[in-house]
PDB file of N, CA and C in Angstrom:
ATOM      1  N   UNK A   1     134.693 176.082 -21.452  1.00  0.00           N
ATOM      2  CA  UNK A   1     134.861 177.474 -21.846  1.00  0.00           C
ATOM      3  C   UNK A   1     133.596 178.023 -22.506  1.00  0.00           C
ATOM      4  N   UNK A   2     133.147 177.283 -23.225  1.00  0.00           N
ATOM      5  CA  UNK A   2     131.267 177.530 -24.098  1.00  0.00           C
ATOM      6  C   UNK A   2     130.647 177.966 -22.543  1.00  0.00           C
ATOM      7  N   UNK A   3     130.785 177.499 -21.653  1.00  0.00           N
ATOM      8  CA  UNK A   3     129.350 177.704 -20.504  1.00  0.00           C
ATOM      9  C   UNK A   3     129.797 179.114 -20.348  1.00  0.00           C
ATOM     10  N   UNK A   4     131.245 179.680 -19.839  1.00  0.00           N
ATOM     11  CA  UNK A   4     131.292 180.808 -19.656  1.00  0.00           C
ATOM     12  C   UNK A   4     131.218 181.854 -20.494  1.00  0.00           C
ATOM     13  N   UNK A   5     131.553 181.730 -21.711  1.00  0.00           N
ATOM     14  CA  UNK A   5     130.906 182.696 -22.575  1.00  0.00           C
ATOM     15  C   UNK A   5     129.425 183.111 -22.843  1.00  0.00           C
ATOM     16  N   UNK A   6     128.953 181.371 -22.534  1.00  0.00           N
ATOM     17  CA  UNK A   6     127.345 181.945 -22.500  1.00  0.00           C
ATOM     18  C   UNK A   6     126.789 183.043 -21.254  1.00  0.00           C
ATOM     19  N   UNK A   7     127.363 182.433 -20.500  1.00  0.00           N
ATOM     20  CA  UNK A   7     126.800 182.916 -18.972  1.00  0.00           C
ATOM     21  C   UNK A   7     127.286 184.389 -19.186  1.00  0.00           C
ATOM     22  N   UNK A   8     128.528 184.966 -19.528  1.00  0.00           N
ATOM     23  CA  UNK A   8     129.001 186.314 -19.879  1.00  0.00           C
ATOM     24  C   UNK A   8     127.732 186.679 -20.618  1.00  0.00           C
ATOM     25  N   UNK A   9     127.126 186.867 -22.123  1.00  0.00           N
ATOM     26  CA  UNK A   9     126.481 187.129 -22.668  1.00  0.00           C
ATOM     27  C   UNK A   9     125.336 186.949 -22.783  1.00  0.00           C
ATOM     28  N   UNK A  10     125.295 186.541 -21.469  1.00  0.00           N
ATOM     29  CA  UNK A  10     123.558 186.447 -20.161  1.00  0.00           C
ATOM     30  C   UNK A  10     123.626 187.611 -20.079  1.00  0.00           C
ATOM     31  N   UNK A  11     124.773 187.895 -18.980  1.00  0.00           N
ATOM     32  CA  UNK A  11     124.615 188.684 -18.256  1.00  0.00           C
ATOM     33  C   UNK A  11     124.875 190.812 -18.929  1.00  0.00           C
ATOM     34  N   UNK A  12     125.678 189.952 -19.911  1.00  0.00           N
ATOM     35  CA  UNK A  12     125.695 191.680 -20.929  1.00  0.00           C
ATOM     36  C   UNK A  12     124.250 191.738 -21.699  1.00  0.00           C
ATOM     37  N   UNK A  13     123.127 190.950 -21.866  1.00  0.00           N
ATOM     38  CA  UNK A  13     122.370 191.225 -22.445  1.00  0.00           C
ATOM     39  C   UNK A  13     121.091 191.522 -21.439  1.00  0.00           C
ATOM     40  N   UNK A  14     121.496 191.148 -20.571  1.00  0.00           N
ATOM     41  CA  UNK A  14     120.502 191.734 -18.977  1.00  0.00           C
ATOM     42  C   UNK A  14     120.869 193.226 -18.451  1.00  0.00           C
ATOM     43  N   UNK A  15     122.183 193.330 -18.781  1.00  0.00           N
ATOM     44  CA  UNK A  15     122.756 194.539 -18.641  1.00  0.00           C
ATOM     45  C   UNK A  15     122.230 195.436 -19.414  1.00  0.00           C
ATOM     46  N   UNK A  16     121.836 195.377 -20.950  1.00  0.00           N
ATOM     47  CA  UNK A  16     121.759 196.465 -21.844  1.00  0.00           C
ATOM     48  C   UNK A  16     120.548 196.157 -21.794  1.00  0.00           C
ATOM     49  N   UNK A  17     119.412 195.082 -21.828  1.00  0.00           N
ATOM     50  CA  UNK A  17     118.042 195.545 -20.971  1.00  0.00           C
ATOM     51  C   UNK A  17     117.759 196.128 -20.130  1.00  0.00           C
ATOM     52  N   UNK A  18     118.127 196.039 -19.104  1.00  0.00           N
ATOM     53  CA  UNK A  18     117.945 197.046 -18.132  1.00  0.00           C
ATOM     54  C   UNK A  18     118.045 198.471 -18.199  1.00  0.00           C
ATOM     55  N   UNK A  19     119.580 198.707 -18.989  1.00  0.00           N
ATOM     56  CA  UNK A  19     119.521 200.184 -19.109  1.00  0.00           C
ATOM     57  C   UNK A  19     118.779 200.874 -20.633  1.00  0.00           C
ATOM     58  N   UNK A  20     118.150 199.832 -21.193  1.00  0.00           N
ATOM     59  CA  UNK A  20     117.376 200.594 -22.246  1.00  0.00           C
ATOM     60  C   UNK A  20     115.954 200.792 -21.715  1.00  0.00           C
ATOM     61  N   UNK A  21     115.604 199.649 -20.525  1.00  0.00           N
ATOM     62  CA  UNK A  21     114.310 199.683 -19.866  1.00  0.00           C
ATOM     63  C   UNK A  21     113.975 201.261 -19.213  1.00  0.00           C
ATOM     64  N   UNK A  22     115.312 201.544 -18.409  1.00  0.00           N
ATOM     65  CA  UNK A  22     115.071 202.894 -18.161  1.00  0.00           C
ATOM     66  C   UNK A  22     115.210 204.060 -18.471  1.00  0.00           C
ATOM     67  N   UNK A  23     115.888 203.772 -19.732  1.00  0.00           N
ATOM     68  CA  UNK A  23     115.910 205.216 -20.803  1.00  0.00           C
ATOM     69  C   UNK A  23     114.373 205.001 -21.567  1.00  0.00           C
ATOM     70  N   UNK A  24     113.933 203.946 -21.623  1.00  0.00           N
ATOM     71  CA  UNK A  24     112.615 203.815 -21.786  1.00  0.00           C
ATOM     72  C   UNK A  24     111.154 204.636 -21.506  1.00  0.00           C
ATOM     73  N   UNK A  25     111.740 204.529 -19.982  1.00  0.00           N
ATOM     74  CA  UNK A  25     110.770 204.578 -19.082  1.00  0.00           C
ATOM     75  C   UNK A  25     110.707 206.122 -18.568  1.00  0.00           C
ATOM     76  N   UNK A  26     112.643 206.743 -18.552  1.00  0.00           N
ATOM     77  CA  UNK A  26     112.530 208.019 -18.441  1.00  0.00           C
ATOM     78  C   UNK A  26     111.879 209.322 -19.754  1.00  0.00           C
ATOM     79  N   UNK A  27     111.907 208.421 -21.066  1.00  0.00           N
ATOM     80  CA  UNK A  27     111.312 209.314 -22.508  1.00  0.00           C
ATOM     81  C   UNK A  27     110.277 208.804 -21.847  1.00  0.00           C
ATOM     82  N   UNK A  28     109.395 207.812 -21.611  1.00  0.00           N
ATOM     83  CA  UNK A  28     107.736 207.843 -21.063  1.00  0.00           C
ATOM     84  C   UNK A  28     107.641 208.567 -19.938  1.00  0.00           C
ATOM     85  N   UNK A  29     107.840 208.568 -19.239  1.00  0.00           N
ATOM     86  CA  UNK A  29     107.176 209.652 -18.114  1.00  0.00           C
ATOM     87  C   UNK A  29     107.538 211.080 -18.603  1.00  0.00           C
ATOM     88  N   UNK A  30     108.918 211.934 -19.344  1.00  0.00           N
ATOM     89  CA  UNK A  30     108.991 213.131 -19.642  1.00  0.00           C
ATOM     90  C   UNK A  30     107.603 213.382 -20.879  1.00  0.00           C
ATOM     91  N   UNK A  31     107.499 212.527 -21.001  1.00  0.00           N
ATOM     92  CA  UNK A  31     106.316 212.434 -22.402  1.00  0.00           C
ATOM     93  C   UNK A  31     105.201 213.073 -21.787  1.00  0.00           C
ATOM     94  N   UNK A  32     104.914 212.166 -20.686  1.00  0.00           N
ATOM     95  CA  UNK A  32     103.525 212.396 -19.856  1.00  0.00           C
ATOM     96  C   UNK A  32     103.492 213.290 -19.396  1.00  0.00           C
ATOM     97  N   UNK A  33     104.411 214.393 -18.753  1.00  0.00           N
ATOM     98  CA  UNK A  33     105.246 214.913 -18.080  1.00  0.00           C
ATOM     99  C   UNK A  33     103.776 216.740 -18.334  1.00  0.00           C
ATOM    100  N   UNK A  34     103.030 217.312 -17.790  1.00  0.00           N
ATOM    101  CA  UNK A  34     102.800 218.419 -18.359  1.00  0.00           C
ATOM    102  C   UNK A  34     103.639 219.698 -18.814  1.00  0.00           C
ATOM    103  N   UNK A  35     102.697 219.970 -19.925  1.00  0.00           N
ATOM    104  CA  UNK A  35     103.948 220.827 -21.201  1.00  0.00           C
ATOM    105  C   UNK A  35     103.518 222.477 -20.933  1.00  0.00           C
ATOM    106  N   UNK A  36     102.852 222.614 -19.730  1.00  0.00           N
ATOM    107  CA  UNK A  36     102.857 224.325 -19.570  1.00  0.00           C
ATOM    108  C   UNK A  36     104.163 224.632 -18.629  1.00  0.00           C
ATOM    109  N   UNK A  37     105.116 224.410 -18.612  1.00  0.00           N
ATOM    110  CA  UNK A  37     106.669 225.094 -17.979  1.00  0.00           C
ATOM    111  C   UNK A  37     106.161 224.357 -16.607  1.00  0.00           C
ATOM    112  N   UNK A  38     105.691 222.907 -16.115  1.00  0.00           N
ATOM    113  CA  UNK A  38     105.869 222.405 -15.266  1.00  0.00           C
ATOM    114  C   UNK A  38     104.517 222.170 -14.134  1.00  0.00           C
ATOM    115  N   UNK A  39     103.636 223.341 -14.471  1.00  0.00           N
ATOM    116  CA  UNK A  39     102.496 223.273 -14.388  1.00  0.00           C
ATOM    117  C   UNK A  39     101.312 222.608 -14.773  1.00  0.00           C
ATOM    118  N   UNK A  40     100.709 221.947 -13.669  1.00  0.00           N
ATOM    119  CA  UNK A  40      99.439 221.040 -14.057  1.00  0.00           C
ATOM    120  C   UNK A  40      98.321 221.740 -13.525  1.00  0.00           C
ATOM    121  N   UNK A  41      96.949 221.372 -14.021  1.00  0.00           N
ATOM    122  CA  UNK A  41      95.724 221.784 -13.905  1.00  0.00           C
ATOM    123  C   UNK A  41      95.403 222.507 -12.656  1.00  0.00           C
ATOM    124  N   UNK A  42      95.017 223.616 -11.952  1.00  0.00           N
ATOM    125  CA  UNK A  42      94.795 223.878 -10.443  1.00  0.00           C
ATOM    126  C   UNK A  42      93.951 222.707 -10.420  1.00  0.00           C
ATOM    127  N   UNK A  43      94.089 222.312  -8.653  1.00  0.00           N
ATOM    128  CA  UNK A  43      92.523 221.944  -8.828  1.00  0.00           C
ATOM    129  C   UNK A  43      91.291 222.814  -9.152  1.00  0.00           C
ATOM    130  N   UNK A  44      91.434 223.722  -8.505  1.00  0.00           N
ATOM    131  CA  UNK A  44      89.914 224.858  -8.256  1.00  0.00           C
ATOM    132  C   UNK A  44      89.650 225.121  -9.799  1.00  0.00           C
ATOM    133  N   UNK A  45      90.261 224.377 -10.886  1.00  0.00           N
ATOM    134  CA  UNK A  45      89.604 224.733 -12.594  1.00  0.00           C
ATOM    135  C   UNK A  45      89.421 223.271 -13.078  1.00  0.00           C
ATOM    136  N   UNK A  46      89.559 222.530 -12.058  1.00  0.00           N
ATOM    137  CA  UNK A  46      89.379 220.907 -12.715  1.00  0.00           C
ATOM    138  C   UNK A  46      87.781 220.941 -12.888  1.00  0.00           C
ATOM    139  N   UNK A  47      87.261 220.031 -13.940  1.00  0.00           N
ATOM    140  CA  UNK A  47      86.117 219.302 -14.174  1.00  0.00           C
ATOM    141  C   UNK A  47      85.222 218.630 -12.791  1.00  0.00           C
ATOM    142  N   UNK A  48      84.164 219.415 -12.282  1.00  0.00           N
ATOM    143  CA  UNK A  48      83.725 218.871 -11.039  1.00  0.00           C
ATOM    144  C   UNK A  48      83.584 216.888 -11.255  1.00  0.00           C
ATOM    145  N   UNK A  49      83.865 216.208 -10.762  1.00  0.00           N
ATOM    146  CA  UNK A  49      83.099 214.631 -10.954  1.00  0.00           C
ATOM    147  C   UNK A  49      81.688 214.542 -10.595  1.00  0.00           C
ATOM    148  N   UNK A  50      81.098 213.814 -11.302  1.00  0.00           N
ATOM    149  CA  UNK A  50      79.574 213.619 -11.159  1.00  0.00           C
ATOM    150  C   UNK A  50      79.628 212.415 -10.018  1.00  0.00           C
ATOM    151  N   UNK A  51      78.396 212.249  -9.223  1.00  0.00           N
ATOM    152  CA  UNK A  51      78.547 211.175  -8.400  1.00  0.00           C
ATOM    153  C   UNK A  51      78.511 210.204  -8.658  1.00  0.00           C
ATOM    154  N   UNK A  52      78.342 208.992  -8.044  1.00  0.00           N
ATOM    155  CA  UNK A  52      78.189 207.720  -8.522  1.00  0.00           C
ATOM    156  C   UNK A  52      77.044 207.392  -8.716  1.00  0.00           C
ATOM    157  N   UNK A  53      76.486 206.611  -9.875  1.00  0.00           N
ATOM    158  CA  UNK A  53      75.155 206.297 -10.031  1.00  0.00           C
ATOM    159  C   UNK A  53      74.444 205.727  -8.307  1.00  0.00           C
ATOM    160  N   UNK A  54      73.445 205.656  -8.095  1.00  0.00           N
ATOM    161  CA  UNK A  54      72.575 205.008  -7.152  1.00  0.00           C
ATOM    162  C   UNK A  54      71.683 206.336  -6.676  1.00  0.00           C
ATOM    163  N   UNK A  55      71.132 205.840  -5.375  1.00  0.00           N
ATOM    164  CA  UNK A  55      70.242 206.193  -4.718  1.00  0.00           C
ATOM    165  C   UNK A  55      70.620 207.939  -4.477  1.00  0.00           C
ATOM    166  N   UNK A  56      69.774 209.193  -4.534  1.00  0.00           N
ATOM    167  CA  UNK A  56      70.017 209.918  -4.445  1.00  0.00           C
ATOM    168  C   UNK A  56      70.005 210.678  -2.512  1.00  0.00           C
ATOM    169  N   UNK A  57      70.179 211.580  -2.636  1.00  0.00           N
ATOM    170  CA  UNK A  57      70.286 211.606  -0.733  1.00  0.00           C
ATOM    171  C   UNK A  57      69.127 212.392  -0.808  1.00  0.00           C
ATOM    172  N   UNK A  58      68.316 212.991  -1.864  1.00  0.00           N
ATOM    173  CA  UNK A  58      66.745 213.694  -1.572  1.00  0.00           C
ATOM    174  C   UNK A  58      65.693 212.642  -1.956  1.00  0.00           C
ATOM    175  N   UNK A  59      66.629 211.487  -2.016  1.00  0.00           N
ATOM    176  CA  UNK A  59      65.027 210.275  -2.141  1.00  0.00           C
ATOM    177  C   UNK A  59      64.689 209.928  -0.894  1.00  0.00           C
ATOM    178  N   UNK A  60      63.262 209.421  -1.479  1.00  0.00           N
ATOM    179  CA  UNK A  60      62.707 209.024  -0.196  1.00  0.00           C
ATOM    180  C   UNK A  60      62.881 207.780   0.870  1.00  0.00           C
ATOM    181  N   UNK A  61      62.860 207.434   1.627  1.00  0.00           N
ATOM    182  CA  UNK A  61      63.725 206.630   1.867  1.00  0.00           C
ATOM    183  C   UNK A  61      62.441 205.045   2.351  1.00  0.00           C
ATOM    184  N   UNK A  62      60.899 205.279   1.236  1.00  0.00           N
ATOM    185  CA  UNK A  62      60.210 204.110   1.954  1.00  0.00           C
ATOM    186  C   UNK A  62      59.266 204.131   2.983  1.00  0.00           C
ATOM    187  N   UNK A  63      59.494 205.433   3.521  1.00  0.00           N
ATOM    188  CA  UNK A  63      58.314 205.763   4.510  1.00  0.00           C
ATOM    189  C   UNK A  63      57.244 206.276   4.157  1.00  0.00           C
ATOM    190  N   UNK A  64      56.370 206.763   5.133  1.00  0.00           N
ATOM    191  CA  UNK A  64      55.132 207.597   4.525  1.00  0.00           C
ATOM    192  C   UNK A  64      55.502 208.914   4.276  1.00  0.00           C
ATOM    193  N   UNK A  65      54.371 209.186   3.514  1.00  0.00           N
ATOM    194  CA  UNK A  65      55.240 211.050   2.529  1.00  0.00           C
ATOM    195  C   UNK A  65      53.588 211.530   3.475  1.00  0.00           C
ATOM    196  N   UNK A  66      53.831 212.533   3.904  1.00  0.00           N
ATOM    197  CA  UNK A  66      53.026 213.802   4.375  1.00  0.00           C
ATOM    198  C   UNK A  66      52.157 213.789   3.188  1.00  0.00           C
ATOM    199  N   UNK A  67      50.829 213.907   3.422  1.00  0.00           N
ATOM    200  CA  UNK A  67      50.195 214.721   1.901  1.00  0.00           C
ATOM    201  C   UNK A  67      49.562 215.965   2.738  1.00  0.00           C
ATOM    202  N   UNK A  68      48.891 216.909   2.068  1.00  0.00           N
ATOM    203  CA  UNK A  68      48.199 218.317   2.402  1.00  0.00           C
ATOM    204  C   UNK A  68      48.329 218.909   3.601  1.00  0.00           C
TER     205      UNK A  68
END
């Protein structure tokens, strides 16, 4: 009778993990959630990204340069 009570109070404590995991998870994402009435950033007002460091596309690429 001990095994089944344990095994019961496995399984109720997997139970009330689970559903606190996703009341969890639903206050974290409403959190994240943007707070202007549902609206997020346009793109066309986002922060342009800078490129990635390296080689630029007006370098030279190693050959001979023209002079005069």
């Amino acid at each position: 009778m001990d095994a089944m009570v344990s095994v019961w109070w496995l399984l109720v404590a997997f139970w009330v993990g689970g559903v606190l995991g996703l009341l969890l998870g639903a206050v974290a994402a409403l959190s994240r959630a943007p707070r202007e009435g549902g609206k997020g950033i346009p793109d066309d007002r986002r922060e342009p990204r800078m490129p990635p460091p390296g080689p630029s596309r007006h370098a030279h690429g190693g050959g001979a340069v023209p002079r005069g």
